[in-house]
PDB file of N, CA and C in Angstrom:
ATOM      1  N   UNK A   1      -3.987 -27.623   5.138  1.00  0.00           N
ATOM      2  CA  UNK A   1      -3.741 -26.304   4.581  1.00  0.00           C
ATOM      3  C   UNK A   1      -4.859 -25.981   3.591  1.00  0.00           C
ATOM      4  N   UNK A   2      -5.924 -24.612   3.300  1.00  0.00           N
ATOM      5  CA  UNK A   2      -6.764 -24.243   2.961  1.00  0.00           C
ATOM      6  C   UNK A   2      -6.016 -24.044   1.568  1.00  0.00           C
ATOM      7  N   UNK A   3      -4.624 -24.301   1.179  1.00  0.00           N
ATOM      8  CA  UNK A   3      -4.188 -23.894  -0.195  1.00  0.00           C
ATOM      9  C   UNK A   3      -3.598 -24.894  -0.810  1.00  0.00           C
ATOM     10  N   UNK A   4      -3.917 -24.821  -1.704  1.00  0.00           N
ATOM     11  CA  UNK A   4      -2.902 -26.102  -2.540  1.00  0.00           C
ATOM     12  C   UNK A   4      -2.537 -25.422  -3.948  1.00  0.00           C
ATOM     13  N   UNK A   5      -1.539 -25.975  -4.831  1.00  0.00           N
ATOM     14  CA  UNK A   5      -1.283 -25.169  -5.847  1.00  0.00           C
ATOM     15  C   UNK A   5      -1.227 -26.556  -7.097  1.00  0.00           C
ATOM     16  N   UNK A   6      -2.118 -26.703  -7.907  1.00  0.00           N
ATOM     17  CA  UNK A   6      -2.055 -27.909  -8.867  1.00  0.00           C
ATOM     18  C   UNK A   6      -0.868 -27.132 -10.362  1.00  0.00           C
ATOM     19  N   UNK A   7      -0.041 -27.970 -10.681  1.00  0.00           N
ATOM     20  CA  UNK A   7       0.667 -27.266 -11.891  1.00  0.00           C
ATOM     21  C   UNK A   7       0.229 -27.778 -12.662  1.00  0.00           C
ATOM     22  N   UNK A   8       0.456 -27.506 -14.132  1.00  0.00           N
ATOM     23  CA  UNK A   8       0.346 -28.090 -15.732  1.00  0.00           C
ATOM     24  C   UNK A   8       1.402 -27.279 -16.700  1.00  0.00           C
ATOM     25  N   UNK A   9       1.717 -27.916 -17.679  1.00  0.00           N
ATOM     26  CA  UNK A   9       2.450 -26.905 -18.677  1.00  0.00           C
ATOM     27  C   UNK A   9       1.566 -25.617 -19.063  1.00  0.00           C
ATOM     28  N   UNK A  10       0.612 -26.048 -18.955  1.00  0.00           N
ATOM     29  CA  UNK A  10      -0.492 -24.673 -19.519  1.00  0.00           C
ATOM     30  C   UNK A  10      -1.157 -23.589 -18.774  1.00  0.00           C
ATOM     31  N   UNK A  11      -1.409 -24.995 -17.443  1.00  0.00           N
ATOM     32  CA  UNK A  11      -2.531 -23.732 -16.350  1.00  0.00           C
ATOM     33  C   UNK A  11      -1.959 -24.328 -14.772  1.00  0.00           C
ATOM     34  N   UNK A  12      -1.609 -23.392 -14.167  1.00  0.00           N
ATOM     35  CA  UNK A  12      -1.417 -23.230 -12.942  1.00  0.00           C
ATOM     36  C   UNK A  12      -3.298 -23.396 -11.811  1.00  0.00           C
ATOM     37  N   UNK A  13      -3.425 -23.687 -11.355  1.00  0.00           N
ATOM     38  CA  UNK A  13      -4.479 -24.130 -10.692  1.00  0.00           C
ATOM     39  C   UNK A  13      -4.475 -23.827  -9.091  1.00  0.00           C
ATOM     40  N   UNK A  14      -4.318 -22.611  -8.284  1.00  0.00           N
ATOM     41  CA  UNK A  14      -4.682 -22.434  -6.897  1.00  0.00           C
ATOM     42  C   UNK A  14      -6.342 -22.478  -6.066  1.00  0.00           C
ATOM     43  N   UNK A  15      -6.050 -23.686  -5.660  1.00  0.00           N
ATOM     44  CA  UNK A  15      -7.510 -24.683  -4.749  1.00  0.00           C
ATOM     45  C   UNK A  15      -7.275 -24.442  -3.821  1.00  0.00           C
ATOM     46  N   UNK A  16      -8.601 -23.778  -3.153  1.00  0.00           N
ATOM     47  CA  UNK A  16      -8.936 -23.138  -1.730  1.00  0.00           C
ATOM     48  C   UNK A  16      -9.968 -23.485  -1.192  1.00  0.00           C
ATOM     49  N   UNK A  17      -9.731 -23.830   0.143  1.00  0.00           N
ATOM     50  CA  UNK A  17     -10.532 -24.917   0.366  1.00  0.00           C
ATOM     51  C   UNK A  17     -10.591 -24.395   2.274  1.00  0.00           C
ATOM     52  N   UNK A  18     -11.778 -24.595   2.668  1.00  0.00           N
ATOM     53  CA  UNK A  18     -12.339 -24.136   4.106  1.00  0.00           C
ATOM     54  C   UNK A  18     -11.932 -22.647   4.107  1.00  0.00           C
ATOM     55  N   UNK A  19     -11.519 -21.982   5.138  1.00  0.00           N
ATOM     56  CA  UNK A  19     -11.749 -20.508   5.609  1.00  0.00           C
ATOM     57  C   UNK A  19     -10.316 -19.917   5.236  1.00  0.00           C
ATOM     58  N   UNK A  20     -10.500 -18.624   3.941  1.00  0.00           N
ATOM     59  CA  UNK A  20      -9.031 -18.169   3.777  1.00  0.00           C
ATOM     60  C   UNK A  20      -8.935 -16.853   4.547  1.00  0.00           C
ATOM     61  N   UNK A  21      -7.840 -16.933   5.236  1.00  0.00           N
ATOM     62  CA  UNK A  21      -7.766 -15.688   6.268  1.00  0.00           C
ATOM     63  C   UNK A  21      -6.431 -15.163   6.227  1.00  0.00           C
ATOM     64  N   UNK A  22      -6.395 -14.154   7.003  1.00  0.00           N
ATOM     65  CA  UNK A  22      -4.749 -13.513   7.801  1.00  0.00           C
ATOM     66  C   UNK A  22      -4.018 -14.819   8.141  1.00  0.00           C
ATOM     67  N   UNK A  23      -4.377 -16.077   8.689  1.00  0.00           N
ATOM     68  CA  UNK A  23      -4.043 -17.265   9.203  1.00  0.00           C
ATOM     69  C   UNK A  23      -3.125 -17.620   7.879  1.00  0.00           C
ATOM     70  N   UNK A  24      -3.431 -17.793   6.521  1.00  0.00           N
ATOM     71  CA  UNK A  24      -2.998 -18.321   5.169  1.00  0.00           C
ATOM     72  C   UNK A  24      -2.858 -17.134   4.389  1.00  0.00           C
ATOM     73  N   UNK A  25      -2.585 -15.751   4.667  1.00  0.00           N
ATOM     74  CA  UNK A  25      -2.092 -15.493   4.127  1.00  0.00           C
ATOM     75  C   UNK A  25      -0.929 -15.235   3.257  1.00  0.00           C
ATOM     76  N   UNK A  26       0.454 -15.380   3.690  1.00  0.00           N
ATOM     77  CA  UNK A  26       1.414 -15.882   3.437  1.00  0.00           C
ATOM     78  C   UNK A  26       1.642 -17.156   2.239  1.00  0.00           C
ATOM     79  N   UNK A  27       0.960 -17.787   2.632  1.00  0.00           N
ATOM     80  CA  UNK A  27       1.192 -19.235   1.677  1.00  0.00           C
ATOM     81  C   UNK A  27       0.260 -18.826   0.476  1.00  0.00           C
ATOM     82  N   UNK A  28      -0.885 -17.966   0.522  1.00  0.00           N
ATOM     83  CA  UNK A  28      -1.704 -17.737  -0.571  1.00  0.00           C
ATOM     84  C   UNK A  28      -0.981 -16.844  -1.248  1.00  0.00           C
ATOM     85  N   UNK A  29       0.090 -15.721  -0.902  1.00  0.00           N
ATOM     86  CA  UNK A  29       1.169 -15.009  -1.901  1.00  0.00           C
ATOM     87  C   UNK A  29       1.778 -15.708  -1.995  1.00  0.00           C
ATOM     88  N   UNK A  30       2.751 -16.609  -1.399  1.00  0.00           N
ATOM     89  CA  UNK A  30       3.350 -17.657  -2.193  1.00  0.00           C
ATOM     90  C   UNK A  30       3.379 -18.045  -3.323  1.00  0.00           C
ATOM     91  N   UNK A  31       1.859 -18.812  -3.173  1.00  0.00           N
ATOM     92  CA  UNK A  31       1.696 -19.707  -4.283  1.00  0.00           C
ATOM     93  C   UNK A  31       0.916 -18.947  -5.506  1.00  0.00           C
ATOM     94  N   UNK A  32       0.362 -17.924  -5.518  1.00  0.00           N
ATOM     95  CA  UNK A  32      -0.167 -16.785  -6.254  1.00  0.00           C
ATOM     96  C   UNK A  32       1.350 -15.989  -6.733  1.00  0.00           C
ATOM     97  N   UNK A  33       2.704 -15.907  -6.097  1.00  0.00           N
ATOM     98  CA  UNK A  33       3.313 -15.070  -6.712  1.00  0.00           C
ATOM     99  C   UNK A  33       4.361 -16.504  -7.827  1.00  0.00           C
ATOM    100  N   UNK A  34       4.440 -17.966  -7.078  1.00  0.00           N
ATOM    101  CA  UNK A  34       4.669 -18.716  -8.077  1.00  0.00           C
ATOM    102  C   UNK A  34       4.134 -19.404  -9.252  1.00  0.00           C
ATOM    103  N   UNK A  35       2.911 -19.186  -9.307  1.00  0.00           N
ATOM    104  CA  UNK A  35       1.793 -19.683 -10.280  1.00  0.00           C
ATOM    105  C   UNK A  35       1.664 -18.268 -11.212  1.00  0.00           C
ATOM    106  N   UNK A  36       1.989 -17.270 -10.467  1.00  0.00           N
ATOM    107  CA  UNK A  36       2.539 -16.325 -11.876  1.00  0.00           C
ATOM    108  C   UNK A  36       3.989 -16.336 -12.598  1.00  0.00           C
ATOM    109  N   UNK A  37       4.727 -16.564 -11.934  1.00  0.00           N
ATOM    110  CA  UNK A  37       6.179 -17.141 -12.193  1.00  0.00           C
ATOM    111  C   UNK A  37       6.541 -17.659 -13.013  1.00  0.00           C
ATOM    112  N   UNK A  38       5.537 -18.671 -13.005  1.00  0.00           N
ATOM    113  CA  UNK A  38       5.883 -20.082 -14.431  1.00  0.00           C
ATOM    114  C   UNK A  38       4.959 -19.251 -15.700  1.00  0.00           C
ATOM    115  N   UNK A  39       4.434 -18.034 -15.713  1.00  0.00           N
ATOM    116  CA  UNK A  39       3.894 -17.639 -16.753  1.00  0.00           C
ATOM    117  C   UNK A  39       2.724 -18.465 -17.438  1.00  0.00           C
ATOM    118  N   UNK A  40       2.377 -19.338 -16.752  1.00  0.00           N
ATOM    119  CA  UNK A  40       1.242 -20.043 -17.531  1.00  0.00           C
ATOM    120  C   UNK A  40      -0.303 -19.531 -16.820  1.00  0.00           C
ATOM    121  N   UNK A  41      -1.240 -20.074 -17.861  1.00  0.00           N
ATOM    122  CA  UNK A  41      -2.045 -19.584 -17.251  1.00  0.00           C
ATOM    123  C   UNK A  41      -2.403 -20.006 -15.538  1.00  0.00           C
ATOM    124  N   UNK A  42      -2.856 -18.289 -14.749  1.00  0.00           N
ATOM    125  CA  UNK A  42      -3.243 -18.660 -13.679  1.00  0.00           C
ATOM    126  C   UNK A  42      -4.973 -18.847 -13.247  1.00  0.00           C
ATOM    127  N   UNK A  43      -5.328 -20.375 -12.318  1.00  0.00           N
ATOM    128  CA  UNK A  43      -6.926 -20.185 -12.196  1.00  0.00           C
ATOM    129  C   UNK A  43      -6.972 -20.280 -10.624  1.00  0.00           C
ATOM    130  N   UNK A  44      -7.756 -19.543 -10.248  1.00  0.00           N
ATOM    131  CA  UNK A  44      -8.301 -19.628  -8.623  1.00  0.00           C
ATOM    132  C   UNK A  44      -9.496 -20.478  -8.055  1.00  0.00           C
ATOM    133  N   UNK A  45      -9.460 -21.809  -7.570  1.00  0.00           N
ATOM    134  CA  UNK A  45     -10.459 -22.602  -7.747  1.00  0.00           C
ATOM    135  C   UNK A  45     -11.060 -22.087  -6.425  1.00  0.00           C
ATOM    136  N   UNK A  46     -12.431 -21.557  -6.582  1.00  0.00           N
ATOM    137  CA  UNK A  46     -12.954 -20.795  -4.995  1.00  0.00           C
ATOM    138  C   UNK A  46     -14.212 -21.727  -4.534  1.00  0.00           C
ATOM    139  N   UNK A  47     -14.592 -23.055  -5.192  1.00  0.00           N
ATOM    140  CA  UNK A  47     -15.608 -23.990  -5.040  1.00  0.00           C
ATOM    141  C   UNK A  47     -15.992 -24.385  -3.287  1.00  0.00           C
ATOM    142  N   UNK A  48     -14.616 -24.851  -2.944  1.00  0.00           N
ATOM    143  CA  UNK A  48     -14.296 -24.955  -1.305  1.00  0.00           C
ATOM    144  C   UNK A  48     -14.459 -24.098  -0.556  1.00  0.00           C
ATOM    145  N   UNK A  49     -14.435 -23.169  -0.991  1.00  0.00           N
ATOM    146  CA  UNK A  49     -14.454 -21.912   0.442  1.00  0.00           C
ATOM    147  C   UNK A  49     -15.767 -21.675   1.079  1.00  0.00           C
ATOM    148  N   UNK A  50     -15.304 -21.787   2.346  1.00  0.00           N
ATOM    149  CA  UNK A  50     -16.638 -21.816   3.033  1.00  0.00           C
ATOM    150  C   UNK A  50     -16.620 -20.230   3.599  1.00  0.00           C
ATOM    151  N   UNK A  51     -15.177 -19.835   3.928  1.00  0.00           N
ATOM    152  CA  UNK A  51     -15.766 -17.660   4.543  1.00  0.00           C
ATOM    153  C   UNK A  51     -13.875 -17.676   4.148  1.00  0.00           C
ATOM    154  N   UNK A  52     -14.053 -16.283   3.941  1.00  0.00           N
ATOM    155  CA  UNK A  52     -12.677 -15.361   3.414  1.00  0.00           C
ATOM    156  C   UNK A  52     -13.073 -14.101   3.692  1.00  0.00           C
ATOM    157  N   UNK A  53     -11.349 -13.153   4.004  1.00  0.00           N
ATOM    158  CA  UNK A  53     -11.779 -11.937   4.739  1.00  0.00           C
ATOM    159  C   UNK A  53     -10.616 -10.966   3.943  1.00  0.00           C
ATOM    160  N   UNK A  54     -10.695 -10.088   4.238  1.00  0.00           N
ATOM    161  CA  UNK A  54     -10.137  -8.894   3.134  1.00  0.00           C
ATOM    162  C   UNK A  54      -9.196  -8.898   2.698  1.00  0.00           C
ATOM    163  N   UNK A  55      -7.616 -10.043   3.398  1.00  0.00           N
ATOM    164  CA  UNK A  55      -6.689 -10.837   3.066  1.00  0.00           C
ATOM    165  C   UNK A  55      -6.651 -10.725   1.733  1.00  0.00           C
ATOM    166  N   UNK A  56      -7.453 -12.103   1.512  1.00  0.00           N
ATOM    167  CA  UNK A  56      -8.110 -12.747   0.216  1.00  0.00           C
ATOM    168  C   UNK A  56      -7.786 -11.678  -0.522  1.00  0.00           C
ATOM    169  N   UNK A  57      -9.139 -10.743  -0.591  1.00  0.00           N
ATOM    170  CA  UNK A  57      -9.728  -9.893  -1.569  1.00  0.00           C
ATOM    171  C   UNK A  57      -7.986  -8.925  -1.940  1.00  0.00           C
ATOM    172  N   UNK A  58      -7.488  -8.325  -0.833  1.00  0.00           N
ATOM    173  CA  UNK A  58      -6.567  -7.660  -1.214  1.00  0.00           C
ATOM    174  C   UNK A  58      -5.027  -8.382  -2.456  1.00  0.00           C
ATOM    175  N   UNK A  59      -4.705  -9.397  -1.623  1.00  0.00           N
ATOM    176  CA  UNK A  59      -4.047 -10.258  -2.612  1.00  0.00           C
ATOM    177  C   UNK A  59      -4.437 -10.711  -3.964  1.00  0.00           C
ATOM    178  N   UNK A  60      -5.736 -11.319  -4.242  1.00  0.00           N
ATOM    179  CA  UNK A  60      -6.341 -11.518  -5.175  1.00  0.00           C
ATOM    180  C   UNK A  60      -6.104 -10.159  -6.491  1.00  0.00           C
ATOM    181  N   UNK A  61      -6.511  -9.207  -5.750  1.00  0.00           N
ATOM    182  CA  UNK A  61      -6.455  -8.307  -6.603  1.00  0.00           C
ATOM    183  C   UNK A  61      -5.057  -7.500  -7.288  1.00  0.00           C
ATOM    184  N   UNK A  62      -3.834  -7.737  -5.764  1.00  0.00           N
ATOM    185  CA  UNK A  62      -2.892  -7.680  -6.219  1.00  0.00           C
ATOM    186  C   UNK A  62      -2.014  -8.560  -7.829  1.00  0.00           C
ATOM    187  N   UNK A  63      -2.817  -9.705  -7.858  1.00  0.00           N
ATOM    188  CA  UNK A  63      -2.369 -10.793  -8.518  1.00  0.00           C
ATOM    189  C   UNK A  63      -3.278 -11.050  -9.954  1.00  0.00           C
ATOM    190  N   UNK A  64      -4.164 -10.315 -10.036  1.00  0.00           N
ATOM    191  CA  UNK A  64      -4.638  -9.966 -11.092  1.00  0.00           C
ATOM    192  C   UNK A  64      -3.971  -8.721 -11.491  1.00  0.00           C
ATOM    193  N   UNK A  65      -3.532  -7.402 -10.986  1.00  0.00           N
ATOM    194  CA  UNK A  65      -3.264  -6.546 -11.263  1.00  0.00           C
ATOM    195  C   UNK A  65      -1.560  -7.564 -12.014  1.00  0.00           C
ATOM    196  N   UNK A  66      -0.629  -7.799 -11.552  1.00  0.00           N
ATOM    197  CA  UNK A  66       0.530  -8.276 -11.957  1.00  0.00           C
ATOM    198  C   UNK A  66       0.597  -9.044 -13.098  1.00  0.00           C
ATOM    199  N   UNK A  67      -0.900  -9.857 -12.915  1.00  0.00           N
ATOM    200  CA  UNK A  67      -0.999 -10.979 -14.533  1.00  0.00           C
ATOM    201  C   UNK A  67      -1.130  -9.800 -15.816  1.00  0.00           C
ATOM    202  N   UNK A  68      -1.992  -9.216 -15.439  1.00  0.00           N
ATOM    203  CA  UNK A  68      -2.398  -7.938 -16.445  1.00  0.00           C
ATOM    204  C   UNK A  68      -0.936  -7.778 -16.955  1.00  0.00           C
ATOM    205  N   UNK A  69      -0.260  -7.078 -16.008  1.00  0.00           N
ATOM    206  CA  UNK A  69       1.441  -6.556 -15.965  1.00  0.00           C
ATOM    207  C   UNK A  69       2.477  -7.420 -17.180  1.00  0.00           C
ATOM    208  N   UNK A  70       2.267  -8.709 -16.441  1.00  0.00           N
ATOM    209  CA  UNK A  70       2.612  -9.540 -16.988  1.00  0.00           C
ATOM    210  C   UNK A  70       2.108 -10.670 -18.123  1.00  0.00           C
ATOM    211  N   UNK A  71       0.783 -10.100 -18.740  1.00  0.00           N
ATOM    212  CA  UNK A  71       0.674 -10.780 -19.884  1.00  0.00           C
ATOM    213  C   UNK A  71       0.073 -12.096 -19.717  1.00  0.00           C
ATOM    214  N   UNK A  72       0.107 -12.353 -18.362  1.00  0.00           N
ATOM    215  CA  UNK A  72      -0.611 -14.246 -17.937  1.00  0.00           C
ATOM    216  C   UNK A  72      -2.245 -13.764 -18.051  1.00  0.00           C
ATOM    217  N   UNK A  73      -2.694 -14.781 -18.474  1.00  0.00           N
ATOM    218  CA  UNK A  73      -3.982 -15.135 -18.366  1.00  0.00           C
ATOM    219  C   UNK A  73      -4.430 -15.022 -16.837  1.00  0.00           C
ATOM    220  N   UNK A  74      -5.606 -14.449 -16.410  1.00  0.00           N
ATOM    221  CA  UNK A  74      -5.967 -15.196 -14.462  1.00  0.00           C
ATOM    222  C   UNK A  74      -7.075 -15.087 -14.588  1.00  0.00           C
ATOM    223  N   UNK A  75      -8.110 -16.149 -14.387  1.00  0.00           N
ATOM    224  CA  UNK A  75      -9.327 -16.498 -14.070  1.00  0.00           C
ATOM    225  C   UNK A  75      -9.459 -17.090 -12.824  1.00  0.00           C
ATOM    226  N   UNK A  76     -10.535 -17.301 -12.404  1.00  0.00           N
ATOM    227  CA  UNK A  76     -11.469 -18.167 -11.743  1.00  0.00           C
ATOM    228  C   UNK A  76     -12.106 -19.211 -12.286  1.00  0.00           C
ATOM    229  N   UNK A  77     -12.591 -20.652 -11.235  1.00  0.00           N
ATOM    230  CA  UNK A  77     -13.038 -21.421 -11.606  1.00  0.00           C
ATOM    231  C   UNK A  77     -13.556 -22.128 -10.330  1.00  0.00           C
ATOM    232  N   UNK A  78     -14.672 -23.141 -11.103  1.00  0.00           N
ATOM    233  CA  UNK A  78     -15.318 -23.565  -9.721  1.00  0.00           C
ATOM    234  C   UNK A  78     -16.504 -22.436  -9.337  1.00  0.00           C
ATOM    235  N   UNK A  79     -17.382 -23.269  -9.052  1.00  0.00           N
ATOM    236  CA  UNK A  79     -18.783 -22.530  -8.762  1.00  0.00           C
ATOM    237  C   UNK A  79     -18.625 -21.659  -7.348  1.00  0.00           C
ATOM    238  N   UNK A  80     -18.997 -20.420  -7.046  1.00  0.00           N
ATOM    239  CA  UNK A  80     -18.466 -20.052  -6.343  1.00  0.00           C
ATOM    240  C   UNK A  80     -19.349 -19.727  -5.175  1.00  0.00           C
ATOM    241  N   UNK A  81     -19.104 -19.869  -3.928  1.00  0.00           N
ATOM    242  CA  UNK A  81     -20.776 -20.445  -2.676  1.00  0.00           C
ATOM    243  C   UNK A  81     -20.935 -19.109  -2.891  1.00  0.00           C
ATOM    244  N   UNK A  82     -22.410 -19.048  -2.516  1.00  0.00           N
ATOM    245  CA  UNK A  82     -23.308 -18.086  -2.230  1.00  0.00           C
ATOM    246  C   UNK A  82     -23.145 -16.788  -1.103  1.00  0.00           C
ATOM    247  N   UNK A  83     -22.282 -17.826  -0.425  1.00  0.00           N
ATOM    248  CA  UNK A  83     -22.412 -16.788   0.872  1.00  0.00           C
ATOM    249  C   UNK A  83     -21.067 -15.808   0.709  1.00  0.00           C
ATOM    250  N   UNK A  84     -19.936 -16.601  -0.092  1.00  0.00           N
ATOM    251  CA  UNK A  84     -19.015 -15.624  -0.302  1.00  0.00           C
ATOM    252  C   UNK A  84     -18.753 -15.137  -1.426  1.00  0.00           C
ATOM    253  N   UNK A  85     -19.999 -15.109  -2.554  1.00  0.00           N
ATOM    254  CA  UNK A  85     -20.435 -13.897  -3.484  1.00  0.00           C
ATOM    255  C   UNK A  85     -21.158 -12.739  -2.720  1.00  0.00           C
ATOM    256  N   UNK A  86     -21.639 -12.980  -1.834  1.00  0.00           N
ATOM    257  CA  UNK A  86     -23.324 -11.981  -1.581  1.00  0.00           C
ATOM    258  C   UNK A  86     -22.087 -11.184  -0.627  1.00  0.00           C
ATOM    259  N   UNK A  87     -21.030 -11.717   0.069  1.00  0.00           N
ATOM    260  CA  UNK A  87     -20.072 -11.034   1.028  1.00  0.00           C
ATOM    261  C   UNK A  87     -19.070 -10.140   0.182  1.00  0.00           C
ATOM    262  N   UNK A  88     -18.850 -10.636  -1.032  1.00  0.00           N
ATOM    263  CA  UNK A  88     -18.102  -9.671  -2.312  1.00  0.00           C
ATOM    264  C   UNK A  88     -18.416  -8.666  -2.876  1.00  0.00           C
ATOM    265  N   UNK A  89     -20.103  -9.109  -2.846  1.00  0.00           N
ATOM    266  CA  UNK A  89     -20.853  -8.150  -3.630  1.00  0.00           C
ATOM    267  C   UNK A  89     -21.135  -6.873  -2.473  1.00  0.00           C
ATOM    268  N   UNK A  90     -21.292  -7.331  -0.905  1.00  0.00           N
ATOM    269  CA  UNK A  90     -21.859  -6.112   0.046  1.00  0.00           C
ATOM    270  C   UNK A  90     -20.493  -5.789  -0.002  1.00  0.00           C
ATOM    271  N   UNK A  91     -19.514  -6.244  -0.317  1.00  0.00           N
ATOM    272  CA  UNK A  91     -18.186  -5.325   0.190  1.00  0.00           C
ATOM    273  C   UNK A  91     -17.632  -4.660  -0.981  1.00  0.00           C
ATOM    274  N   UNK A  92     -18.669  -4.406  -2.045  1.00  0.00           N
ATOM    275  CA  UNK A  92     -18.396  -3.768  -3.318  1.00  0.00           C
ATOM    276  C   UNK A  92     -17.658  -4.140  -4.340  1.00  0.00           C
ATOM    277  N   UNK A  93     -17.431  -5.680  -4.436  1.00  0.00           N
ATOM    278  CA  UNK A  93     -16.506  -5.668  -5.498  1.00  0.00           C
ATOM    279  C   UNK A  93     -17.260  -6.746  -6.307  1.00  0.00           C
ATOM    280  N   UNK A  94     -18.014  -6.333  -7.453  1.00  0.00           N
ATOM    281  CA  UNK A  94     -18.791  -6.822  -7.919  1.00  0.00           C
ATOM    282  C   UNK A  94     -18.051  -7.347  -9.432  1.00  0.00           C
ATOM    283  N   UNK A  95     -16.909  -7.235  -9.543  1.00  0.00           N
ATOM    284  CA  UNK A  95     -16.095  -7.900 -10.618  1.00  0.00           C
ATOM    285  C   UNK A  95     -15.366  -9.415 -10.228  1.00  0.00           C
ATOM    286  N   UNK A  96     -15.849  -9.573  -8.905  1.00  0.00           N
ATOM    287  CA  UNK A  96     -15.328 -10.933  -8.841  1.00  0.00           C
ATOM    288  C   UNK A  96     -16.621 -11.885  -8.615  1.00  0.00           C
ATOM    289  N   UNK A  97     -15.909 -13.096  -9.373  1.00  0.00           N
ATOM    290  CA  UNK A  97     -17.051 -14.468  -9.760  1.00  0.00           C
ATOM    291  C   UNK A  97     -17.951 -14.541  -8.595  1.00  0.00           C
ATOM    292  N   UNK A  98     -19.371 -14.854  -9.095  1.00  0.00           N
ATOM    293  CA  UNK A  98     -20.145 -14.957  -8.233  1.00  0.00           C
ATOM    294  C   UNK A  98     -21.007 -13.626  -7.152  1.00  0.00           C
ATOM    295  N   UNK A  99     -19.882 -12.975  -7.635  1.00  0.00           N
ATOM    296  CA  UNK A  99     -20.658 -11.134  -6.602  1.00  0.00           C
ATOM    297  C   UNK A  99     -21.005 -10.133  -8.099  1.00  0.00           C
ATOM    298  N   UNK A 100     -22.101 -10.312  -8.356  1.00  0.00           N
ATOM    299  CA  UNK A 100     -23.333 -10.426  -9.095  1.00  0.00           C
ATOM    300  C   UNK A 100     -24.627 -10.091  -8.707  1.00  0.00           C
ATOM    301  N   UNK A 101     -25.393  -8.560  -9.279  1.00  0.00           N
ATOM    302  CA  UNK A 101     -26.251  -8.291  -8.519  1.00  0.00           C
ATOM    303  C   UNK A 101     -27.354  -9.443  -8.844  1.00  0.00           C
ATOM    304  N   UNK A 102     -28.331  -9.762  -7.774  1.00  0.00           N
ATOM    305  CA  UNK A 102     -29.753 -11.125  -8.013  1.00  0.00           C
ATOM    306  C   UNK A 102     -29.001 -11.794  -8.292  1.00  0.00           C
ATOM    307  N   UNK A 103     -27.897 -12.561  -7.831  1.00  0.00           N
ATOM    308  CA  UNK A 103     -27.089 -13.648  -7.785  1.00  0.00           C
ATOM    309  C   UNK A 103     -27.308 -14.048  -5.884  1.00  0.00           C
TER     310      UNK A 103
END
């Protein structure tokens, strides 16, 4: 499974790992709507990902919009590949890690 969800009393930790798609979508709201749940901080580890498709991007953003809502912390973490910044950045969303113009 491309998802895993690490807990802590403090920080919730969702690790993604090979290709996140329509395939994982489901389990990525899952664990994105329980890692906001426990109110602690939430982080999206995107180090692993090798390609992700608008799935991703749409949920992601849903789940930042809700932390906001809800007062949780949500970052990113983990260096984030090249190929799926430069794919963030042509698909205009240049507020997420790594989609960065001359990045």
């Amino acid at each position: 499974m491309p998802i895993a969800l690490e807990r802590s009393d403090a920080t919730n930790v969702i690790c993604l790992d090979g290709v996140v798609d329509i395939a994982c979508a489901a389990e990525l709201k899952t664990q994105l709507l329980d890692a906001l749940a426990a109110g602690a901080e939430v982080r999206v580890d995107l180090e692993r990902v090798a390609d992700l498709d608008v799935t991703w991007v749409q949920l992601i953003w849903a789940a930042q919009r809700e932390a906001r809502r809800a007062g949780v912390k949500f970052s990113f973490s983990g260096q984030v590949p090249e190929k799926i910044g430069a794919a963030l950045l042509h698909a205009g969303f240049e507020g997420f890690p790594g989609a960065t113009p001359g990045e």
